[in-house]
PDB file of N, CA and C in Angstrom:
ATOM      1  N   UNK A   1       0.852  -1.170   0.000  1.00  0.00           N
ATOM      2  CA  UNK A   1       0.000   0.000   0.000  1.00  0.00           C
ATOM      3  C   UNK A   1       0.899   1.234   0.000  1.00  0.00           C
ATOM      4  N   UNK A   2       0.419   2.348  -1.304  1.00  0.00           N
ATOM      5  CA  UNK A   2       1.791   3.513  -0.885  1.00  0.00           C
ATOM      6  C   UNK A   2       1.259   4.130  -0.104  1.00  0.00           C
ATOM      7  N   UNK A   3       0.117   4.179   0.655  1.00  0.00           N
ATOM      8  CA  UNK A   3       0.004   5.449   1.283  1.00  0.00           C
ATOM      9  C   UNK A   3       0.678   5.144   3.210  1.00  0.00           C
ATOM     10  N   UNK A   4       1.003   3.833   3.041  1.00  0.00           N
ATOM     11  CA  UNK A   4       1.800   3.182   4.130  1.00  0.00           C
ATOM     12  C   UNK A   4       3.072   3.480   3.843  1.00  0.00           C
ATOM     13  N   UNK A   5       3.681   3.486   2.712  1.00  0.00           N
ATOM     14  CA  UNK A   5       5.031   3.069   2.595  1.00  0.00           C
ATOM     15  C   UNK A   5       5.556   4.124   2.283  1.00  0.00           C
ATOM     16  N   UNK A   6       4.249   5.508   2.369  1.00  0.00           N
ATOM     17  CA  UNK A   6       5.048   6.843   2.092  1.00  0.00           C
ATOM     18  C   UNK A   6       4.917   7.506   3.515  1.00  0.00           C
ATOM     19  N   UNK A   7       4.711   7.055   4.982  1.00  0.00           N
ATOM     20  CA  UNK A   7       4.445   7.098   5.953  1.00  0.00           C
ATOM     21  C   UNK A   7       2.983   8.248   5.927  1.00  0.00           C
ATOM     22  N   UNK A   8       2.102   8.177   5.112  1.00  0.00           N
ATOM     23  CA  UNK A   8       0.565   9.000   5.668  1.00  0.00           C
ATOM     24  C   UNK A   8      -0.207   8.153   6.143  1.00  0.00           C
ATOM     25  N   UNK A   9      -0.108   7.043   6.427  1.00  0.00           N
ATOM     26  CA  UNK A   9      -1.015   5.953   7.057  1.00  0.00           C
ATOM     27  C   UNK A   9      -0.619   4.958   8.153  1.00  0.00           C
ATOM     28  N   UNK A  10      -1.035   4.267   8.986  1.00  0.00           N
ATOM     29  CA  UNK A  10      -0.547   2.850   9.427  1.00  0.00           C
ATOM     30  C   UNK A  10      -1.921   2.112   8.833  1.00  0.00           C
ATOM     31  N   UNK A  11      -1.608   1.119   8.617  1.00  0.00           N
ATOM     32  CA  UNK A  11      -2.404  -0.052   8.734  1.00  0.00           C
ATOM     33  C   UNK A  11      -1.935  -1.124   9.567  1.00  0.00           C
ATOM     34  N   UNK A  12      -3.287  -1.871  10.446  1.00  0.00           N
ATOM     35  CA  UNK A  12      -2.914  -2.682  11.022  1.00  0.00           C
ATOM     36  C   UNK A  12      -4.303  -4.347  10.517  1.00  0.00           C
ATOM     37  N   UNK A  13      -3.694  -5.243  10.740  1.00  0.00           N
ATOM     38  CA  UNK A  13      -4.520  -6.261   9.644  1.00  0.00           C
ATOM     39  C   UNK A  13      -4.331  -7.194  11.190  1.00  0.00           C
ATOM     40  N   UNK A  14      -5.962  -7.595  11.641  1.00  0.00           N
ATOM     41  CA  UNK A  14      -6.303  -8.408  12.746  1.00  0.00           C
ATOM     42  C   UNK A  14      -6.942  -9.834  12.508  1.00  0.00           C
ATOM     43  N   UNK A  15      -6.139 -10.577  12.613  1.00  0.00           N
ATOM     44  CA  UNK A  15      -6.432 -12.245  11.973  1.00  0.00           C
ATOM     45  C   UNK A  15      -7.727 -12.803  12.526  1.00  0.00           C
ATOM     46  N   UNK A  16      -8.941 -11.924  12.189  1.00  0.00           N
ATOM     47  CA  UNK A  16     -10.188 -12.723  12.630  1.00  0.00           C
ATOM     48  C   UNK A  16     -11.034 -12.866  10.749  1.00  0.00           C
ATOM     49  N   UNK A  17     -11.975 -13.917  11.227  1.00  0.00           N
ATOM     50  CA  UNK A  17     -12.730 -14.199  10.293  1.00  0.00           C
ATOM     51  C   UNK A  17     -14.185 -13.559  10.256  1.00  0.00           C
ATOM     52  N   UNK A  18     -14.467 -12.782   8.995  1.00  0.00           N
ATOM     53  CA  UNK A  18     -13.098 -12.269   7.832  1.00  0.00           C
ATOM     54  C   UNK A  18     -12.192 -11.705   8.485  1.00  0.00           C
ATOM     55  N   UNK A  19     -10.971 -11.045   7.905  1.00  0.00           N
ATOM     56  CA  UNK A  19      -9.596 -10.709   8.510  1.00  0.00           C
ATOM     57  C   UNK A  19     -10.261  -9.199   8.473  1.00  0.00           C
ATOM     58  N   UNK A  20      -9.994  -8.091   9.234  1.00  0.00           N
ATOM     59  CA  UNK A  20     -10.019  -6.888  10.001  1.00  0.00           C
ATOM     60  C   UNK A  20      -8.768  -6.486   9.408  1.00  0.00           C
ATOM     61  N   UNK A  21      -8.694  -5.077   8.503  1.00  0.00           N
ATOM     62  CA  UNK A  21      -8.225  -4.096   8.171  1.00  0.00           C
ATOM     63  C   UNK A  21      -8.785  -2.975   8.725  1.00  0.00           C
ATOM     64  N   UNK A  22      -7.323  -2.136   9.650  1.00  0.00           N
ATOM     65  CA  UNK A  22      -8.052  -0.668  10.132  1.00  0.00           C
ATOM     66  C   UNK A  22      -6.815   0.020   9.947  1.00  0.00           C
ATOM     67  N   UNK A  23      -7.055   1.035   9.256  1.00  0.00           N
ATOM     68  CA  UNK A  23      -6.148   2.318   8.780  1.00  0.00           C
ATOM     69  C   UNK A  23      -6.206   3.901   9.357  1.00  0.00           C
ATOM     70  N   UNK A  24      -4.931   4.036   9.717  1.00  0.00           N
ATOM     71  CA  UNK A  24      -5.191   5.341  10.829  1.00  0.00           C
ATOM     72  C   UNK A  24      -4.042   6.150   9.769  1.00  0.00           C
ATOM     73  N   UNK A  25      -4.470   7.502   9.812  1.00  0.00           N
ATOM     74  CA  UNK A  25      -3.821   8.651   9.649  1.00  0.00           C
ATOM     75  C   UNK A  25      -2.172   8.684  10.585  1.00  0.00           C
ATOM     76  N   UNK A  26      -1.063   8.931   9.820  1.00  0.00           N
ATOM     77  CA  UNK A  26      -0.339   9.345  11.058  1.00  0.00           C
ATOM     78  C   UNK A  26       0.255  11.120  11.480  1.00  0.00           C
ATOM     79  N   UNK A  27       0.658  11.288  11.898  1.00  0.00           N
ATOM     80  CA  UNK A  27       1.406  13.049  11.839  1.00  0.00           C
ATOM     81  C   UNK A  27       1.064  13.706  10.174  1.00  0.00           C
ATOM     82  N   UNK A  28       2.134  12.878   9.592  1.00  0.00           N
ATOM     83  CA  UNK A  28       2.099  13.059   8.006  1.00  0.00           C
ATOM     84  C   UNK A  28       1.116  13.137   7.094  1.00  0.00           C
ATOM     85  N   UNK A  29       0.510  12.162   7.490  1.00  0.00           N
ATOM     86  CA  UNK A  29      -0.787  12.073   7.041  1.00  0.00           C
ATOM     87  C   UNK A  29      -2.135  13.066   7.274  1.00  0.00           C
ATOM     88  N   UNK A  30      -2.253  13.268   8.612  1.00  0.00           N
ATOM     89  CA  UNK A  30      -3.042  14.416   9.180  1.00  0.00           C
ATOM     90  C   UNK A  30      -2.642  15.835   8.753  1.00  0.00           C
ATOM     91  N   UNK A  31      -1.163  16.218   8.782  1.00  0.00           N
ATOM     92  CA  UNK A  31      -0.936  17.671   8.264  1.00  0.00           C
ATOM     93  C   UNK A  31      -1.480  17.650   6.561  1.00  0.00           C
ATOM     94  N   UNK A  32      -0.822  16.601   5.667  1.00  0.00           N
ATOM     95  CA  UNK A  32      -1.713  16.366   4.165  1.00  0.00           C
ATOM     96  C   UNK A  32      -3.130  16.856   3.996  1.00  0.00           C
ATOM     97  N   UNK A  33      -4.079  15.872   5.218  1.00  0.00           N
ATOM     98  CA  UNK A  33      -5.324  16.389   5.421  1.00  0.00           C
ATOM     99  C   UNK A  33      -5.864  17.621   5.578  1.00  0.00           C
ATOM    100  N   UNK A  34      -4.841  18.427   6.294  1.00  0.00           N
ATOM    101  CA  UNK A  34      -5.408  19.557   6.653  1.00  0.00           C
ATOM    102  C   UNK A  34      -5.139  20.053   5.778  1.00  0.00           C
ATOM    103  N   UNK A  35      -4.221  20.191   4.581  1.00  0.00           N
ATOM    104  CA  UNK A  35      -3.902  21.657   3.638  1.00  0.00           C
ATOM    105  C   UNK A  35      -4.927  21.090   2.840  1.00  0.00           C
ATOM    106  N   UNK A  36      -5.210  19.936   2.645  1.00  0.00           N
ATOM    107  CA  UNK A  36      -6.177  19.760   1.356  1.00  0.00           C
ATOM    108  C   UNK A  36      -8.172  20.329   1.824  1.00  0.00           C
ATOM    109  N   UNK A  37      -7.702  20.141   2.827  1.00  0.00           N
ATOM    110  CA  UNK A  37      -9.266  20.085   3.566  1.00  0.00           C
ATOM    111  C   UNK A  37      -9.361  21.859   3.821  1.00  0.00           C
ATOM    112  N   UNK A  38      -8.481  22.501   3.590  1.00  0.00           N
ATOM    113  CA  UNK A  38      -8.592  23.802   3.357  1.00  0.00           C
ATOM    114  C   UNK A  38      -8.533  24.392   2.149  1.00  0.00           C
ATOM    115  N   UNK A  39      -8.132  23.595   1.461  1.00  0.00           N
ATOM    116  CA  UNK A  39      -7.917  23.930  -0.111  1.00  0.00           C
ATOM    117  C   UNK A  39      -9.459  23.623  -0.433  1.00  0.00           C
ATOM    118  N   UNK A  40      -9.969  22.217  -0.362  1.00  0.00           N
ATOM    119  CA  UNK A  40     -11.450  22.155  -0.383  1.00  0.00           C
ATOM    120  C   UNK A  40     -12.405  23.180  -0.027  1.00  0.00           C
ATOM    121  N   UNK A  41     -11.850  24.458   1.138  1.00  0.00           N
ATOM    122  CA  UNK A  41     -12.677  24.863   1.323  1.00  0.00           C
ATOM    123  C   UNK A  41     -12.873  26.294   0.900  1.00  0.00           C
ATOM    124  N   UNK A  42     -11.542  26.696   0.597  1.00  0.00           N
ATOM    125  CA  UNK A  42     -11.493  27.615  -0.023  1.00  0.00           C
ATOM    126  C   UNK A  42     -11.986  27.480  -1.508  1.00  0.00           C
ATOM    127  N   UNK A  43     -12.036  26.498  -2.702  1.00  0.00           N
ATOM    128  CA  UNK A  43     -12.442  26.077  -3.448  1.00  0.00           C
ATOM    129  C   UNK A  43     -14.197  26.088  -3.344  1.00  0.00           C
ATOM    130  N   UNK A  44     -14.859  25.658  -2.475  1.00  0.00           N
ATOM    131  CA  UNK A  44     -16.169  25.546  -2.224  1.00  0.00           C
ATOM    132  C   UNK A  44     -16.337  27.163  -1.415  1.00  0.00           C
ATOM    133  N   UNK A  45     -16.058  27.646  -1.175  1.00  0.00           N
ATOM    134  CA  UNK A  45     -16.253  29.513  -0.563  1.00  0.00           C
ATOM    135  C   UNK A  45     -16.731  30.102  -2.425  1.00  0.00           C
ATOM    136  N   UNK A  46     -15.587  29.793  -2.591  1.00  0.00           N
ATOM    137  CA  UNK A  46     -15.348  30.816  -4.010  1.00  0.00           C
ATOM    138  C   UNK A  46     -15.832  30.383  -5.107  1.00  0.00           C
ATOM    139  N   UNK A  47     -16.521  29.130  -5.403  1.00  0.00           N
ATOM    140  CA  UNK A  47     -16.962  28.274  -6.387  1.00  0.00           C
ATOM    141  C   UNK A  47     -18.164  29.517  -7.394  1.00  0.00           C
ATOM    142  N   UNK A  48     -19.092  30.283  -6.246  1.00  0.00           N
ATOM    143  CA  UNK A  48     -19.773  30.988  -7.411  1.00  0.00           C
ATOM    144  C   UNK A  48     -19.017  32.099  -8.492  1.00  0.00           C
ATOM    145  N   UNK A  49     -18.073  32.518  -7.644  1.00  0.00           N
ATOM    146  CA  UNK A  49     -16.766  33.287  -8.012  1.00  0.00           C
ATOM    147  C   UNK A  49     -16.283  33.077  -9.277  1.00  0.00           C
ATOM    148  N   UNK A  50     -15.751  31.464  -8.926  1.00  0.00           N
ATOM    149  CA  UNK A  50     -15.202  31.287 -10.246  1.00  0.00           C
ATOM    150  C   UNK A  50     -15.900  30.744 -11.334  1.00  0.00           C
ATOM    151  N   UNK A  51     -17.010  30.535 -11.333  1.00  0.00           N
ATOM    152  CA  UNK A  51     -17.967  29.758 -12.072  1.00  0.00           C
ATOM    153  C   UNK A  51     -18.015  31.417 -13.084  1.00  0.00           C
ATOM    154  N   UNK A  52     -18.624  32.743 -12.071  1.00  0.00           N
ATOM    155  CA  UNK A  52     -18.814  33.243 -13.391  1.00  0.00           C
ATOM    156  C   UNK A  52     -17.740  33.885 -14.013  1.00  0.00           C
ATOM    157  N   UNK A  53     -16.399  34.450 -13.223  1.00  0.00           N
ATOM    158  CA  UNK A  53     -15.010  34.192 -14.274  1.00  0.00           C
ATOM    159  C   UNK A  53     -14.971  33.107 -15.046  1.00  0.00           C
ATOM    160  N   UNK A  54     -15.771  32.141 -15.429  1.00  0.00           N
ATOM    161  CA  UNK A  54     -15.351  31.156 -16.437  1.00  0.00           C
ATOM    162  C   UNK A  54     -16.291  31.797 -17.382  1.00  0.00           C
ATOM    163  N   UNK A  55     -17.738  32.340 -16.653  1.00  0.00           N
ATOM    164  CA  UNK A  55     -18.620  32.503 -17.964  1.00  0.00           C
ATOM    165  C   UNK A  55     -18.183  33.898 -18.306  1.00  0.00           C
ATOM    166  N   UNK A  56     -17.745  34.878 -18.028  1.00  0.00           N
ATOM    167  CA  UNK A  56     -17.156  36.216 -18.710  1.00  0.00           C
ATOM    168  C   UNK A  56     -15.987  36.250 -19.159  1.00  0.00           C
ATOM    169  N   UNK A  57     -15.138  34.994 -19.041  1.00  0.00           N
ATOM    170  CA  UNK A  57     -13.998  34.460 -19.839  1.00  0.00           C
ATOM    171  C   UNK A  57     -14.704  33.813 -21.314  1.00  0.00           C
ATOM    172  N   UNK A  58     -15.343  32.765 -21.184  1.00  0.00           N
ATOM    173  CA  UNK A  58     -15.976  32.283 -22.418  1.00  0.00           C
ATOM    174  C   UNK A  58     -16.637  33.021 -23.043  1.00  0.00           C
ATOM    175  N   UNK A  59     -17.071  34.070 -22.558  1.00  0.00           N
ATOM    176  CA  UNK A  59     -18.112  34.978 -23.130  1.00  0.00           C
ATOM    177  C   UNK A  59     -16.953  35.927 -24.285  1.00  0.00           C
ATOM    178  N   UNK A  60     -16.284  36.335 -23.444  1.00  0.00           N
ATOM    179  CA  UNK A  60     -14.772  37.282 -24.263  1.00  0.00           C
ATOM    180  C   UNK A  60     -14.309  36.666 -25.446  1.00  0.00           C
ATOM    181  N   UNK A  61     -14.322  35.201 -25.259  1.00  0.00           N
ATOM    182  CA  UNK A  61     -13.306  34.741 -26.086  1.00  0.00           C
ATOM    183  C   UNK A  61     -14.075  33.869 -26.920  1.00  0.00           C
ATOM    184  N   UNK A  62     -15.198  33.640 -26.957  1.00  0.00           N
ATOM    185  CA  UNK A  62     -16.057  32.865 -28.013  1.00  0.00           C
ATOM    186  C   UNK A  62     -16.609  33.581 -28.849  1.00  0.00           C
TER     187      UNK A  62
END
């Protein structure tokens, strides 16, 4: 798994039937989360924003 082997995850695999996979965030992983989970949100703030810079861009140039 890369997201183990790039240290943003642990996984730990518990030998019951069926076998138990549980995956935790680590340091690395959690700071990742947070810039993206702000990027998400700044993205969703501004979405009407840029929606109509796309339509007075297309509008210019079509």
């Amino acid at each position: 798994m890369s997201l183990e082997r790039d240290g943003l995850l642990t996984r730990t695999v518990t030998p019951t039937v069926p076998v138990t996979v549980s995956c935790e965030l680590t340091d690395l992983g959690l700071s990742l989360h947070h810039m993206t989970r702000g990027l998400r949100n700044c993205a969703q703030t501004h979405m009407v924003e840029v929606l109509a810079h796309r339509e007075n861009y297309d509008a210019r140039t079509s």
